[in-house]
N, C-alpha and C. Protein backbone atom coordinates (compact mmCIF):
# COMPACT_ATOMS: atom_id res chain seq x y z
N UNK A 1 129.30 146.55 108.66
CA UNK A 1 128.83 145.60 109.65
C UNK A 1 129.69 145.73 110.90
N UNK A 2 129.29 145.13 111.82
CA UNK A 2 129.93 145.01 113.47
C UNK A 2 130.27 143.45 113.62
N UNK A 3 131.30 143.66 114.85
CA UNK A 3 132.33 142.71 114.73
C UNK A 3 132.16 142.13 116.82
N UNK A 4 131.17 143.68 117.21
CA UNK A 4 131.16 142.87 118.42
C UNK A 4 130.19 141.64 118.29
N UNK A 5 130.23 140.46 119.65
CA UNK A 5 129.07 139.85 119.96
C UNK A 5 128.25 140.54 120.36
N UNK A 6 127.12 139.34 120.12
CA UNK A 6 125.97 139.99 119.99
C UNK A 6 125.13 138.75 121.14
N UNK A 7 124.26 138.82 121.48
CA UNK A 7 123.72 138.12 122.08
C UNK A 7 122.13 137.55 121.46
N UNK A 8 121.97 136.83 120.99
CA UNK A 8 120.13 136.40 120.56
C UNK A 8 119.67 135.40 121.90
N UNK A 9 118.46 135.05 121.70
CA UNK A 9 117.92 133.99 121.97
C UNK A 9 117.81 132.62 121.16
N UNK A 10 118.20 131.52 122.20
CA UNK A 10 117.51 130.23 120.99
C UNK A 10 116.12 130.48 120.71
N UNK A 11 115.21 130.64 120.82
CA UNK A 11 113.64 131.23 120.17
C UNK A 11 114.44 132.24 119.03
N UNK A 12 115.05 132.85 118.91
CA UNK A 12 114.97 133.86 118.25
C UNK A 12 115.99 133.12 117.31
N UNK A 13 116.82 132.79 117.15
CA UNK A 13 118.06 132.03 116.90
C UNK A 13 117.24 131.09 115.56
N UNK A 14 116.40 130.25 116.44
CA UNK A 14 115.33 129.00 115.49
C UNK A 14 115.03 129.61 114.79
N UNK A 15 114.07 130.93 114.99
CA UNK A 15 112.93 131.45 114.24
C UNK A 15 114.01 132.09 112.85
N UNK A 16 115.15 132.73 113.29
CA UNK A 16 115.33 133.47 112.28
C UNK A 16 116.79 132.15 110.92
N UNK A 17 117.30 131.34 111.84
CA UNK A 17 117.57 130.58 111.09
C UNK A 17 116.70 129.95 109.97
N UNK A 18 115.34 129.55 110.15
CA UNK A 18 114.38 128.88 109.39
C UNK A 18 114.50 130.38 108.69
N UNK A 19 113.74 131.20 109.18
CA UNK A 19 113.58 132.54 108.08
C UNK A 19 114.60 132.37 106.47
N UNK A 20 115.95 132.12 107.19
CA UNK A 20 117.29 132.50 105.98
C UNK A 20 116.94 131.35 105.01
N UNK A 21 116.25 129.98 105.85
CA UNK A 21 116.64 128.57 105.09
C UNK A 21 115.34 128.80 104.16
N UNK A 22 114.37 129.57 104.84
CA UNK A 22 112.88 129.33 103.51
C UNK A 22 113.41 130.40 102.85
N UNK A 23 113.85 131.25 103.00
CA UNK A 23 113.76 131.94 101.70
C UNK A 23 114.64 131.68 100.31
N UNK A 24 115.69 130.64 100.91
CA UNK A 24 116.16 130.23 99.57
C UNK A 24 115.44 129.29 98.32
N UNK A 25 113.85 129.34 98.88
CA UNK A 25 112.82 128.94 98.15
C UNK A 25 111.85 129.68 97.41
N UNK A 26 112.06 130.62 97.92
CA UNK A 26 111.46 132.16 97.60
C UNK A 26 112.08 133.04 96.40
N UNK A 27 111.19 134.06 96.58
CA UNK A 27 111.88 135.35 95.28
C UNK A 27 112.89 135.57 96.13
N UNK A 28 113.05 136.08 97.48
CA UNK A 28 114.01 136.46 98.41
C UNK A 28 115.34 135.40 98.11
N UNK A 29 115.60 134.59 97.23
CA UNK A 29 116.47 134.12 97.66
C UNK A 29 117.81 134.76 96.93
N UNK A 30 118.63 134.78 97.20
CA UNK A 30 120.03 135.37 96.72
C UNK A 30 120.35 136.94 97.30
N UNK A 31 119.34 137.14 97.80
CA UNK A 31 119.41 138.55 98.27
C UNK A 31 120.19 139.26 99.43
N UNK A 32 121.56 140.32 99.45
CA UNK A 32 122.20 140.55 100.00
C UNK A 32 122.07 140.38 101.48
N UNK A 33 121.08 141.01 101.95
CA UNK A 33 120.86 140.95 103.37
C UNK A 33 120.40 140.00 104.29
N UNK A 34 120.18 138.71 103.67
CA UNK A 34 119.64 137.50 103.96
C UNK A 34 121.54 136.85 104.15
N UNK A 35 122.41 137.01 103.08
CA UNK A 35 123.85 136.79 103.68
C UNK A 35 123.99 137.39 104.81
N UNK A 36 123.77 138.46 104.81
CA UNK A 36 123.96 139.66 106.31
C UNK A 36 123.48 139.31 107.38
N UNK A 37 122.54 138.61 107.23
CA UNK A 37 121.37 138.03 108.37
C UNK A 37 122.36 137.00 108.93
N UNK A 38 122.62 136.19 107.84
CA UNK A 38 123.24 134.73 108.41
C UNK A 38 124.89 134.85 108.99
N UNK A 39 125.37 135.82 108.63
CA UNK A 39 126.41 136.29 109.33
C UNK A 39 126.60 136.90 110.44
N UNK A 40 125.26 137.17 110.66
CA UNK A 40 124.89 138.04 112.28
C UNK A 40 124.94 136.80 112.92
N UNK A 41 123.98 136.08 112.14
CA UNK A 41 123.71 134.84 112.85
C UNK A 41 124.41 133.93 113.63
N UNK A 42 125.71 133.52 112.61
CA UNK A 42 127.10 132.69 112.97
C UNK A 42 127.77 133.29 113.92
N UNK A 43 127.81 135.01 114.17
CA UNK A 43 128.88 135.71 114.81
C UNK A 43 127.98 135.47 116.76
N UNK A 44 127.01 135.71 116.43
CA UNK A 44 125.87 135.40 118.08
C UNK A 44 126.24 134.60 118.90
N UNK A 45 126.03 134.82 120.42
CA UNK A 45 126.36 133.96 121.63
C UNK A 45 124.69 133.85 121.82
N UNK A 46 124.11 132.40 121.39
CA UNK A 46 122.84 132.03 121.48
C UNK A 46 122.54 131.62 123.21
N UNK A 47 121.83 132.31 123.55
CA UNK A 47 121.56 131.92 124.70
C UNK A 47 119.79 131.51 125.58
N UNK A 48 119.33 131.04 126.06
CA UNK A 48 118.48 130.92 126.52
C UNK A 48 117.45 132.05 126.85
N UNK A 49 116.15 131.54 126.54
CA UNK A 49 115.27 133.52 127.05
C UNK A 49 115.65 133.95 128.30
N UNK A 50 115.37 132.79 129.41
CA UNK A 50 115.61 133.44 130.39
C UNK A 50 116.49 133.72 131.11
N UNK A 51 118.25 133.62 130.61
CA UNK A 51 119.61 133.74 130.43
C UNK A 51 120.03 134.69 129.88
N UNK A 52 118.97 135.52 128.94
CA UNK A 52 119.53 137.19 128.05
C UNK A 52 119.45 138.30 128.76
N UNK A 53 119.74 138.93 128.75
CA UNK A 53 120.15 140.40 129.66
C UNK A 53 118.75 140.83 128.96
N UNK A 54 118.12 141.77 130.15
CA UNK A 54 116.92 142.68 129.69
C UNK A 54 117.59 143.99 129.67
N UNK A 55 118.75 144.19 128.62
CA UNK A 55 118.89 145.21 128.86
C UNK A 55 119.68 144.94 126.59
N UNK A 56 119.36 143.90 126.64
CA UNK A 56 119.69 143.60 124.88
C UNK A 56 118.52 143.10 123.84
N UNK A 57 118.26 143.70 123.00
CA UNK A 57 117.41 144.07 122.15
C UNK A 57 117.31 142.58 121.22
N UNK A 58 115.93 141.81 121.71
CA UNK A 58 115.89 140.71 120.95
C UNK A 58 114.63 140.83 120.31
N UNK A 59 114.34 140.01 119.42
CA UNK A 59 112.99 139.83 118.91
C UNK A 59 111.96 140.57 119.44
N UNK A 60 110.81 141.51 118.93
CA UNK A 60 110.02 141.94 119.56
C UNK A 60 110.60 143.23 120.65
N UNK A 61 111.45 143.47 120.59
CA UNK A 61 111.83 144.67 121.72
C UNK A 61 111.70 145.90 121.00
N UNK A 62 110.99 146.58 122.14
CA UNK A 62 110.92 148.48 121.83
C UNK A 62 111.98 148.83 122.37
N UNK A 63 112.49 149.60 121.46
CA UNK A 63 113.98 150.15 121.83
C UNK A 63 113.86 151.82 121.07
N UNK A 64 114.89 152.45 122.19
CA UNK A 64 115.45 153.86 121.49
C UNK A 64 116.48 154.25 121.46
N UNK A 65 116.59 154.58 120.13
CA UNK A 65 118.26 154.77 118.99
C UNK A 65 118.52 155.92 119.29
N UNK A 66 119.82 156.17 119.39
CA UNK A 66 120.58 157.97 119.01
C UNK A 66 120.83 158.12 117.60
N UNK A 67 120.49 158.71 116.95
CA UNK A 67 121.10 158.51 115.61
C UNK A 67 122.78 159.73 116.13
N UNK A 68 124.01 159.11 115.68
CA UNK A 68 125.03 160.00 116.61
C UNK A 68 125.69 161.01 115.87
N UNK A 69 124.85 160.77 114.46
CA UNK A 69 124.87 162.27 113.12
C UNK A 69 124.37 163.37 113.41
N UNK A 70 122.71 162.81 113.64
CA UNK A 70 121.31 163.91 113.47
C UNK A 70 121.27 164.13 115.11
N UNK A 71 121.67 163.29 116.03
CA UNK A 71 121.02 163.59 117.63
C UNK A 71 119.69 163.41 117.90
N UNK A 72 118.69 162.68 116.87
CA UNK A 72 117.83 162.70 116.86
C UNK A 72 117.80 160.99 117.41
N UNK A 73 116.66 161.10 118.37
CA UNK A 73 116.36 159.86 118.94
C UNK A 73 115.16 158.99 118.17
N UNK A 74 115.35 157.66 117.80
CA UNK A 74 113.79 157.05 117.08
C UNK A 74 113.69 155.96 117.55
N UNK A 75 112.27 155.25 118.35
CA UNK A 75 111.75 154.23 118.72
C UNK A 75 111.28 153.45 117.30
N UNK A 76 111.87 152.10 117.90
CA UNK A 76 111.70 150.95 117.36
C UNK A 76 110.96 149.84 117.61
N UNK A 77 110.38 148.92 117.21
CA UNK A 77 110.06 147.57 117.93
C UNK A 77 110.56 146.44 116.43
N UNK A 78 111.34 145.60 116.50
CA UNK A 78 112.30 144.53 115.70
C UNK A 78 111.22 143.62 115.71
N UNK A 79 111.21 143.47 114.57
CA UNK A 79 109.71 142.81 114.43
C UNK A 79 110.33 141.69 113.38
N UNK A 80 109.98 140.45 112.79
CA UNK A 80 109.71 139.64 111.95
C UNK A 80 109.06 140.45 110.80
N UNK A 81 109.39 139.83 109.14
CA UNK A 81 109.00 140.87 107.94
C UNK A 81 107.32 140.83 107.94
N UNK A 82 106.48 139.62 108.27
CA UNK A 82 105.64 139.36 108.19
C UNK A 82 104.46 140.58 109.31
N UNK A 83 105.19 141.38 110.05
CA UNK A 83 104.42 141.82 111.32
C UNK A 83 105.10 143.37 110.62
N UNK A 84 105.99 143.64 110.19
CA UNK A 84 106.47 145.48 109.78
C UNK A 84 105.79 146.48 109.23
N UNK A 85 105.43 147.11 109.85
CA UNK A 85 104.99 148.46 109.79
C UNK A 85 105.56 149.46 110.41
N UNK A 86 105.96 150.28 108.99
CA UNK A 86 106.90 151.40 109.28
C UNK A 86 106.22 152.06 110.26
N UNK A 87 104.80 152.54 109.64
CA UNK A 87 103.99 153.91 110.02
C UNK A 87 103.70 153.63 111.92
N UNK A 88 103.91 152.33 112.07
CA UNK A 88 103.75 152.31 113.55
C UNK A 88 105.59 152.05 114.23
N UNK A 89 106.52 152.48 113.64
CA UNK A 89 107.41 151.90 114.11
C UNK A 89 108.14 150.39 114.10
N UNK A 90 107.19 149.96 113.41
CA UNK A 90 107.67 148.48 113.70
C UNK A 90 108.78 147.85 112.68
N UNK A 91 110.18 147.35 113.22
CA UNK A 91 110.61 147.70 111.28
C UNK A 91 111.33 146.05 111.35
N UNK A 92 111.17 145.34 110.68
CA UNK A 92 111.67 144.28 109.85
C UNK A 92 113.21 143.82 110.34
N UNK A 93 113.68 142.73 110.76
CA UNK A 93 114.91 142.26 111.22
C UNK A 93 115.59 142.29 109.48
N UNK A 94 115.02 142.36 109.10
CA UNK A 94 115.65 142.16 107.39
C UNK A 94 115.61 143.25 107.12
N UNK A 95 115.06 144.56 107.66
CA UNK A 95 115.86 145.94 107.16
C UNK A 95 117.21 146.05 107.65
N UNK A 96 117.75 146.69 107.29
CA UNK A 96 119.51 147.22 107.21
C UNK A 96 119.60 147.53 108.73
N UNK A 97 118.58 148.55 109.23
CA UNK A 97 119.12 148.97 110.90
C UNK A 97 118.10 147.88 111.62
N UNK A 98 117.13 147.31 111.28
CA UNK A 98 116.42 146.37 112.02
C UNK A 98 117.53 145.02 112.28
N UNK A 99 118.17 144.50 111.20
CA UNK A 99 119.23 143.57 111.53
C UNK A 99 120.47 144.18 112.25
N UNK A 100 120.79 145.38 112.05
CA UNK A 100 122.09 146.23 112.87
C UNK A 100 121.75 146.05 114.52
N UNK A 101 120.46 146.22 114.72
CA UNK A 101 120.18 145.93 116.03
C UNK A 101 120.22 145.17 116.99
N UNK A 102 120.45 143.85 115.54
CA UNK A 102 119.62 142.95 116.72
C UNK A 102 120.39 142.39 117.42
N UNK A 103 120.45 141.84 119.07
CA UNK A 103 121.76 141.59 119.73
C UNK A 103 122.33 142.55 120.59
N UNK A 104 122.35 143.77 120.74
CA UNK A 104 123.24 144.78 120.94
C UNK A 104 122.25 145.22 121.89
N UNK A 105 122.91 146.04 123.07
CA UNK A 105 122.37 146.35 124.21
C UNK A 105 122.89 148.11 124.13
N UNK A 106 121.65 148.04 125.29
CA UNK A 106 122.08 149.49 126.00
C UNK A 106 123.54 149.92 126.26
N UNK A 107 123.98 151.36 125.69
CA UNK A 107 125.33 151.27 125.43
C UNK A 107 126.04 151.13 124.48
N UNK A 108 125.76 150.25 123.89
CA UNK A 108 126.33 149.58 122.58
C UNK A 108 125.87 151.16 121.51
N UNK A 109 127.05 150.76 120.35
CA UNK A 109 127.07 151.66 119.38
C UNK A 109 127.17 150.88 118.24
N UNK A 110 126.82 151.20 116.99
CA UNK A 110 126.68 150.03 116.00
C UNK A 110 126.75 151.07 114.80
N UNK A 111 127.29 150.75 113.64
CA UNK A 111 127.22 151.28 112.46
C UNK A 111 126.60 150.52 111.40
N UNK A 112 125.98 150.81 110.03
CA UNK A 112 125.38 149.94 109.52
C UNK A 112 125.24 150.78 108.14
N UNK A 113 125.46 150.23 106.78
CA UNK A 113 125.16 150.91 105.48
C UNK A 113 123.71 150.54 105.67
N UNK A 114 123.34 151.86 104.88
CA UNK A 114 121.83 152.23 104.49
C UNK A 114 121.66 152.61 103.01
N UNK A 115 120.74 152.72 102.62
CA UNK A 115 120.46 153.03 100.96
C UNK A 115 121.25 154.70 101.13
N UNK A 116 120.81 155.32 102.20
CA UNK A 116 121.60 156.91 101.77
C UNK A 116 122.83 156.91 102.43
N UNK A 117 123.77 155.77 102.93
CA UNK A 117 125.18 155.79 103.34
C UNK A 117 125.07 155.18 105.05
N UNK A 118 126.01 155.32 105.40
CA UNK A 118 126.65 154.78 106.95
C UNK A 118 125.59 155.98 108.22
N UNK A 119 124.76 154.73 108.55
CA UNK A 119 124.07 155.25 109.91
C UNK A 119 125.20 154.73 111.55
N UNK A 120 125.18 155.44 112.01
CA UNK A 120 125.69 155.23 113.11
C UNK A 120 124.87 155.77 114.62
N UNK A 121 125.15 154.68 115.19
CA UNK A 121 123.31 154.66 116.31
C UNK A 121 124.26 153.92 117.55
N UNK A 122 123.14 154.38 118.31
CA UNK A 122 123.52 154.09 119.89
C UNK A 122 122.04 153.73 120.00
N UNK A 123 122.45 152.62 121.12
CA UNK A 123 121.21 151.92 121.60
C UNK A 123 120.91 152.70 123.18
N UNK A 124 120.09 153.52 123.48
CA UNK A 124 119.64 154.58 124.57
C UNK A 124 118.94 153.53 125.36
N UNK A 125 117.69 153.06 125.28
CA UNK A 125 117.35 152.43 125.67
C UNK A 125 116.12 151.32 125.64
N UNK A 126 116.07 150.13 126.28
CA UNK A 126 115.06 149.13 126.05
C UNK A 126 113.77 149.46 126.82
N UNK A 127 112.60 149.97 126.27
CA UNK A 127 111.47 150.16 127.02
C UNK A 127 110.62 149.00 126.59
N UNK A 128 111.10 147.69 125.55
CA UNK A 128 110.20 146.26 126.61
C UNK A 128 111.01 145.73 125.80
N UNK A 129 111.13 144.34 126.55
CA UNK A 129 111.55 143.22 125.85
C UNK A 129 110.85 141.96 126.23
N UNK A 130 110.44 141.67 125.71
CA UNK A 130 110.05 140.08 125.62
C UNK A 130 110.10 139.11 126.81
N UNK A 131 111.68 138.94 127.20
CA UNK A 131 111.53 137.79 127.73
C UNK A 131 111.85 138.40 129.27
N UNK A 132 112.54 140.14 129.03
CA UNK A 132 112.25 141.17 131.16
C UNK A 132 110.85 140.68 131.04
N UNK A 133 109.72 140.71 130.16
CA UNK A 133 108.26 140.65 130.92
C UNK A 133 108.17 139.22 130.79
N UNK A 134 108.57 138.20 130.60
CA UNK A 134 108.21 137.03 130.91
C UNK A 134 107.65 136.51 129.52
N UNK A 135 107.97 137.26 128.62
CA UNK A 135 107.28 136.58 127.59
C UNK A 135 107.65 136.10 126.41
N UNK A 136 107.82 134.85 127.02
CA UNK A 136 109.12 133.29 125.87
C UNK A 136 108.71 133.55 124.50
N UNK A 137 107.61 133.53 124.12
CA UNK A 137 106.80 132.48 122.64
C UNK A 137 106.15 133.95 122.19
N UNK A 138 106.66 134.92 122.26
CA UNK A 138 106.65 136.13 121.24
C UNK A 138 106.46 135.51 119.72
């Protein structure tokens, strides 16, 4: 895990707090990365939509990774579990690099365990975010 701040939104902040609190009602509950979640969570400088840098990867943002192993670059969009689809890119704040992301801006470098070991990624760049286009209630 990472130790810098991170920046969310309160929209994003709400949404994903409720996320951690229902699932302890769920099969999901006890499950490692839902701790991971809520520790991202606590560590965040929550700030307002239209107060976040359009240049940091919140809810809903297309973003492109360096992977800084392979050199290989991969577009993303951080999606909620309910909206993920791999085959289009779209990957789950509750996957391992979908939560590594979230928060972290252009620039930023982030490491994160994966099922096949330690990914290490650079955030290249934000080609949309949410609340640069004006759009709060994503």
């Amino acid at each position: 895990m990472n130790s810098k701040a991170i920046q969310i939104t309160e929209l994003d902040f709400d949404r994903l707090q409720r996320l951690v609190e229902e699932a302890a009602y769920t099969d999901l509950r006890g499950r490692d990365y839902l701790a991971r979640l809520q520790s991202e969570l606590k560590r965040a400088q929550v700030v307002p939509p239209e107060a976040v840098s359009d240049v940091v990867i919140t809810m809903n943002s297309t973003v492109v990774l360096l992977d800084m192993d392979t050199h290989q670059e991969e577009t993303y969009t951080l999606v909620f579990p309910e909206n993920a689809d791999a085959d289009r890119g779209y990957i789950s704040v509750l996957a391992p690099v979908g939560m590594a992301m979230m928060g972290y801006q252009v620039g930023d470098t982030f490491e994160w365990p994966v099922p096949e070991g330690m990914r290490r990624l650079l955030v290249k760049e934000v080609l949309y975010q949410p609340e640069a286009a004006g759009d709060y209630h994503l």
